[in-house]
N, C-alpha and C. Protein backbone atom coordinates (compact mmCIF):
# COMPACT_ATOMS: atom_id res chain seq x y z
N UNK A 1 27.36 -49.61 -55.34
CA UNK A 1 27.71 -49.68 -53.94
C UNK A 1 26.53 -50.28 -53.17
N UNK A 2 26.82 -50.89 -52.15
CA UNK A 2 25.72 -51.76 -51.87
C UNK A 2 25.61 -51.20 -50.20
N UNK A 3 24.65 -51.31 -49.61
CA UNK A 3 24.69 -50.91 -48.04
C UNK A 3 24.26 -51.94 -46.99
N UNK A 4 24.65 -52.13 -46.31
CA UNK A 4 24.48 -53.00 -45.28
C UNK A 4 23.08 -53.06 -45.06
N UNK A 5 22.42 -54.38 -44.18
CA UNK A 5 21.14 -54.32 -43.30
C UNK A 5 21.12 -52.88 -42.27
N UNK A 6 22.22 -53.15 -41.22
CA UNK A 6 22.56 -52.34 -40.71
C UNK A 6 22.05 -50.83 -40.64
N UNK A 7 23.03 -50.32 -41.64
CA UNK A 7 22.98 -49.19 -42.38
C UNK A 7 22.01 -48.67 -42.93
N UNK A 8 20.83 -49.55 -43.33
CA UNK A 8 19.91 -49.31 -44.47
C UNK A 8 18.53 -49.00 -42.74
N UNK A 9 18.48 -49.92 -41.75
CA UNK A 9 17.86 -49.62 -40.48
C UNK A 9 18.31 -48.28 -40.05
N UNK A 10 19.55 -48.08 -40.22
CA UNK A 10 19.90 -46.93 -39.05
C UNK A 10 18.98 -45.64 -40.09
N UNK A 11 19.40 -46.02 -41.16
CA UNK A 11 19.18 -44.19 -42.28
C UNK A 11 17.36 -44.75 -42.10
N UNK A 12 16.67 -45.33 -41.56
CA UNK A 12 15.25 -45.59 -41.98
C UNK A 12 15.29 -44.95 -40.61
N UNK A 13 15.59 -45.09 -39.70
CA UNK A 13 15.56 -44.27 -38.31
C UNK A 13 15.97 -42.78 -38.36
N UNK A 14 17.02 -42.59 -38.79
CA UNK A 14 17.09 -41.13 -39.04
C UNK A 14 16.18 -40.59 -40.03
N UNK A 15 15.52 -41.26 -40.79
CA UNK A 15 14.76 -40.49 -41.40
C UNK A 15 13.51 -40.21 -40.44
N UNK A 16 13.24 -41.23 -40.02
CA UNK A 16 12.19 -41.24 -39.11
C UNK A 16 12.02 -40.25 -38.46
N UNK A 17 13.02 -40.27 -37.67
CA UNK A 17 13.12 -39.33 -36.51
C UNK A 17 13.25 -37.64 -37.19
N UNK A 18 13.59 -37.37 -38.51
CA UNK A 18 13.57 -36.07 -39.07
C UNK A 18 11.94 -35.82 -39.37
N UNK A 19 11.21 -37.15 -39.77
CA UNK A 19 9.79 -36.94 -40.52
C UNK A 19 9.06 -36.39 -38.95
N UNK A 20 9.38 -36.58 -37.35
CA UNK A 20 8.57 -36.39 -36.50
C UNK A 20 9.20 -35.16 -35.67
N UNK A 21 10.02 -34.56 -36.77
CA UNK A 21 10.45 -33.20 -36.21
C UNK A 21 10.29 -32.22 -37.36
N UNK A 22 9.56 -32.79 -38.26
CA UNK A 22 9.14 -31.62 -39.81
C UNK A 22 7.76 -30.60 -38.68
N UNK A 23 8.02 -29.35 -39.18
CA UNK A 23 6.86 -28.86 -39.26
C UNK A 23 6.43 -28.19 -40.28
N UNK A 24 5.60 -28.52 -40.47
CA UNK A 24 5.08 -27.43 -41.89
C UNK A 24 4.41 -26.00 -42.36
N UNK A 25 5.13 -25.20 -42.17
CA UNK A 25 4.71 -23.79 -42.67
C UNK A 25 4.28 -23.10 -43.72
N UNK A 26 5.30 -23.90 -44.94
CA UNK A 26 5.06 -22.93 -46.26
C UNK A 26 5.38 -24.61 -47.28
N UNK A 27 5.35 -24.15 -48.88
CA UNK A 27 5.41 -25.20 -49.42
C UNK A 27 7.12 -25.80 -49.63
N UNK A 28 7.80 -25.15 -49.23
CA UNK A 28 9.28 -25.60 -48.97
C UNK A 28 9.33 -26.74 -48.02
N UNK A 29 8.76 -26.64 -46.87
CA UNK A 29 8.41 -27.21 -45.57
C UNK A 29 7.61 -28.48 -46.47
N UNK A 30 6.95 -28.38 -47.15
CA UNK A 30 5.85 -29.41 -47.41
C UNK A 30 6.50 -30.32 -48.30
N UNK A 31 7.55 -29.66 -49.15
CA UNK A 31 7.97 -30.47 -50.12
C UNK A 31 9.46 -31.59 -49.30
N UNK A 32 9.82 -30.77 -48.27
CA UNK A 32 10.55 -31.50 -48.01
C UNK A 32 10.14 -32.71 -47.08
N UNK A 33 8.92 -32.47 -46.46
CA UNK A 33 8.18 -33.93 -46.22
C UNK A 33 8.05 -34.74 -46.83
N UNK A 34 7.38 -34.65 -48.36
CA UNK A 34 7.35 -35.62 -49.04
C UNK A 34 8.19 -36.22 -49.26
N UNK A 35 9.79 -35.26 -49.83
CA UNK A 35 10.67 -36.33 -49.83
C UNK A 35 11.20 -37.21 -49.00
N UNK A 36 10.61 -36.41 -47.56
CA UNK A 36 11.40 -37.39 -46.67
C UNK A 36 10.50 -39.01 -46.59
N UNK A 37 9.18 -38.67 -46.38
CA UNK A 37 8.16 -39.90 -46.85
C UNK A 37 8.54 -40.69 -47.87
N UNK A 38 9.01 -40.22 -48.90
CA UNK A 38 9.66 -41.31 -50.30
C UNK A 38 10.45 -41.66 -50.21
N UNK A 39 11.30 -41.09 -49.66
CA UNK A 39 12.95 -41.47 -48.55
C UNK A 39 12.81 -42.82 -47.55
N UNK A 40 11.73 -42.42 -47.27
CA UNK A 40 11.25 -43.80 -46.16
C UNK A 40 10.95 -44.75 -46.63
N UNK A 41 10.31 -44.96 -47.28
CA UNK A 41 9.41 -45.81 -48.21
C UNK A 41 10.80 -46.57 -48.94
N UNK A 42 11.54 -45.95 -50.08
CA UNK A 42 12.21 -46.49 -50.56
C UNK A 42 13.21 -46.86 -49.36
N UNK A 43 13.94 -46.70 -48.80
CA UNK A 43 14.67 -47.32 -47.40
C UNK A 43 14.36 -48.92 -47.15
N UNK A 44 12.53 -48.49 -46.58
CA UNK A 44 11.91 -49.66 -46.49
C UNK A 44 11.67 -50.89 -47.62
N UNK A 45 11.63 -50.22 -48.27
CA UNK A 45 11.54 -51.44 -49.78
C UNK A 45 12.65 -52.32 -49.62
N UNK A 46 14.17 -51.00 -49.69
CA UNK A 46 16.00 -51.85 -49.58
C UNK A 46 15.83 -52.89 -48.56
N UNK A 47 15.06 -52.40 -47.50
CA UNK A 47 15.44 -53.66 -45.86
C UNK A 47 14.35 -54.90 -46.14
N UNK A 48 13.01 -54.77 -46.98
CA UNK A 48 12.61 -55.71 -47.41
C UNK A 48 11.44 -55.67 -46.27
N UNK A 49 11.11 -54.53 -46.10
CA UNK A 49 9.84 -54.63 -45.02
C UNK A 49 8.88 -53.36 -45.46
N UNK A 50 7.78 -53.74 -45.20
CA UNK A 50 5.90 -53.16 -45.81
C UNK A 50 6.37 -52.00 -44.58
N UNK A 51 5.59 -50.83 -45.84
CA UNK A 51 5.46 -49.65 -44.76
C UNK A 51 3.98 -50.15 -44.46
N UNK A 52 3.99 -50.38 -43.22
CA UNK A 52 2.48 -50.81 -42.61
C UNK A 52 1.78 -50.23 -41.32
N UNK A 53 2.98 -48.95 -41.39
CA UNK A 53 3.10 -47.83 -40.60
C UNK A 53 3.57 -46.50 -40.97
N UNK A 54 2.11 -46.00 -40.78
CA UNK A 54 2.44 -44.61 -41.74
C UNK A 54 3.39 -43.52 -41.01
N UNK A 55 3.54 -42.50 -41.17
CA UNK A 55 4.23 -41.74 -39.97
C UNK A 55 3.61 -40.61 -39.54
N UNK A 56 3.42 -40.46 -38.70
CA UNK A 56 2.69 -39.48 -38.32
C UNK A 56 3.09 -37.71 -38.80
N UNK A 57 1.97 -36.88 -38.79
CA UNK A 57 2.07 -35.88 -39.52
C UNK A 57 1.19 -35.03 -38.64
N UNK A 58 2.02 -33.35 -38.37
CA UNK A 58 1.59 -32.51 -37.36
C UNK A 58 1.59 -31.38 -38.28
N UNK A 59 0.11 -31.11 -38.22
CA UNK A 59 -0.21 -29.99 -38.73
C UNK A 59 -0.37 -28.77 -38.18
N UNK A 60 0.95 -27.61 -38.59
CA UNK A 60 1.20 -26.04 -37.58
C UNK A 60 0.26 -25.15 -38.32
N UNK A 61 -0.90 -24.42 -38.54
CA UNK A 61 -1.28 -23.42 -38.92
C UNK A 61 -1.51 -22.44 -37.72
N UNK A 62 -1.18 -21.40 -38.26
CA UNK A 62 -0.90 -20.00 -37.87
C UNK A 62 -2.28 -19.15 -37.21
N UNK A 63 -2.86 -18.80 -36.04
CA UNK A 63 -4.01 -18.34 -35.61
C UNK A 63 -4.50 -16.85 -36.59
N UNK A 64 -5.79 -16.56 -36.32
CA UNK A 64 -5.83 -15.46 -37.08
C UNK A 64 -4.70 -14.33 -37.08
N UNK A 65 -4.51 -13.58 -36.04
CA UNK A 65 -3.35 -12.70 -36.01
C UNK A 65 -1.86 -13.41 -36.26
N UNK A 66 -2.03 -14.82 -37.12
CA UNK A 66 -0.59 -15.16 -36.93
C UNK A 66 0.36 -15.43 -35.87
N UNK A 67 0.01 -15.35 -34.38
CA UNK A 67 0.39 -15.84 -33.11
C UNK A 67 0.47 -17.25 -33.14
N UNK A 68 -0.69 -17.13 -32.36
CA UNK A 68 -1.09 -19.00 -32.30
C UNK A 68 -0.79 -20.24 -32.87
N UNK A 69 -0.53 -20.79 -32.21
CA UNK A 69 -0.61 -22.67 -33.35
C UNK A 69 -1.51 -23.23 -32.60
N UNK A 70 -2.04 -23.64 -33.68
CA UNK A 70 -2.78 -24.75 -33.36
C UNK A 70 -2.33 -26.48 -34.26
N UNK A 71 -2.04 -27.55 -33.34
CA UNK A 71 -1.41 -28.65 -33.72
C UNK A 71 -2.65 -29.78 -33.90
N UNK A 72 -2.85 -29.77 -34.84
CA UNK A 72 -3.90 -31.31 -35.41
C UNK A 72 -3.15 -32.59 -36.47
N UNK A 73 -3.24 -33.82 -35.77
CA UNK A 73 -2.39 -34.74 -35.92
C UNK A 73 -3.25 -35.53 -37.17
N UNK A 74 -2.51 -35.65 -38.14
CA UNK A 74 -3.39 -36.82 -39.14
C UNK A 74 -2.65 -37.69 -39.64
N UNK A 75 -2.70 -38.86 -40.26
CA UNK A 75 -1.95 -39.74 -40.76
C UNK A 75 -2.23 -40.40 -41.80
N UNK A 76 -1.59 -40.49 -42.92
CA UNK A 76 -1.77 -41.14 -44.39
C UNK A 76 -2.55 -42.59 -44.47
């Protein structure tokens, strides 16, 4: 089955837009980033364009008493 240009843009956007609403808590959370990152990547390969833009990545850890977040942004 083959997928459109189209199609192959729109699912590289929805992925997108899921990778900048991940947060990461535990390694469930973490694993499903990655796939979504390999998800992207291969997407990008199908449409024939360089990931030459990484995606950004928000890091949630938990304050001492477990309250708090604190959000620090890094990128691959």
């Amino acid at each position: 089955m083959a997928l459109s240009r189209g199609t192959v843009e729109t699912l590289i956007d929805l992925v997108e837009i899921k990778l900048s609403c991940v947060e990461v808590y535990d390694r469930d959370d973490a694993r499903e980033l990655a796939r979504l990152e390999q998800s992207r990547r291969e997407l990008l390969a199908l449409a024939g364009r360089e990931d030459n833009e990484p995606a950004e990545i928000v890091k949630i850890s938990r304050g001492a008493r477990g309250r708090g977040r604190t959000r620090s942004t890094a990128t691959h």
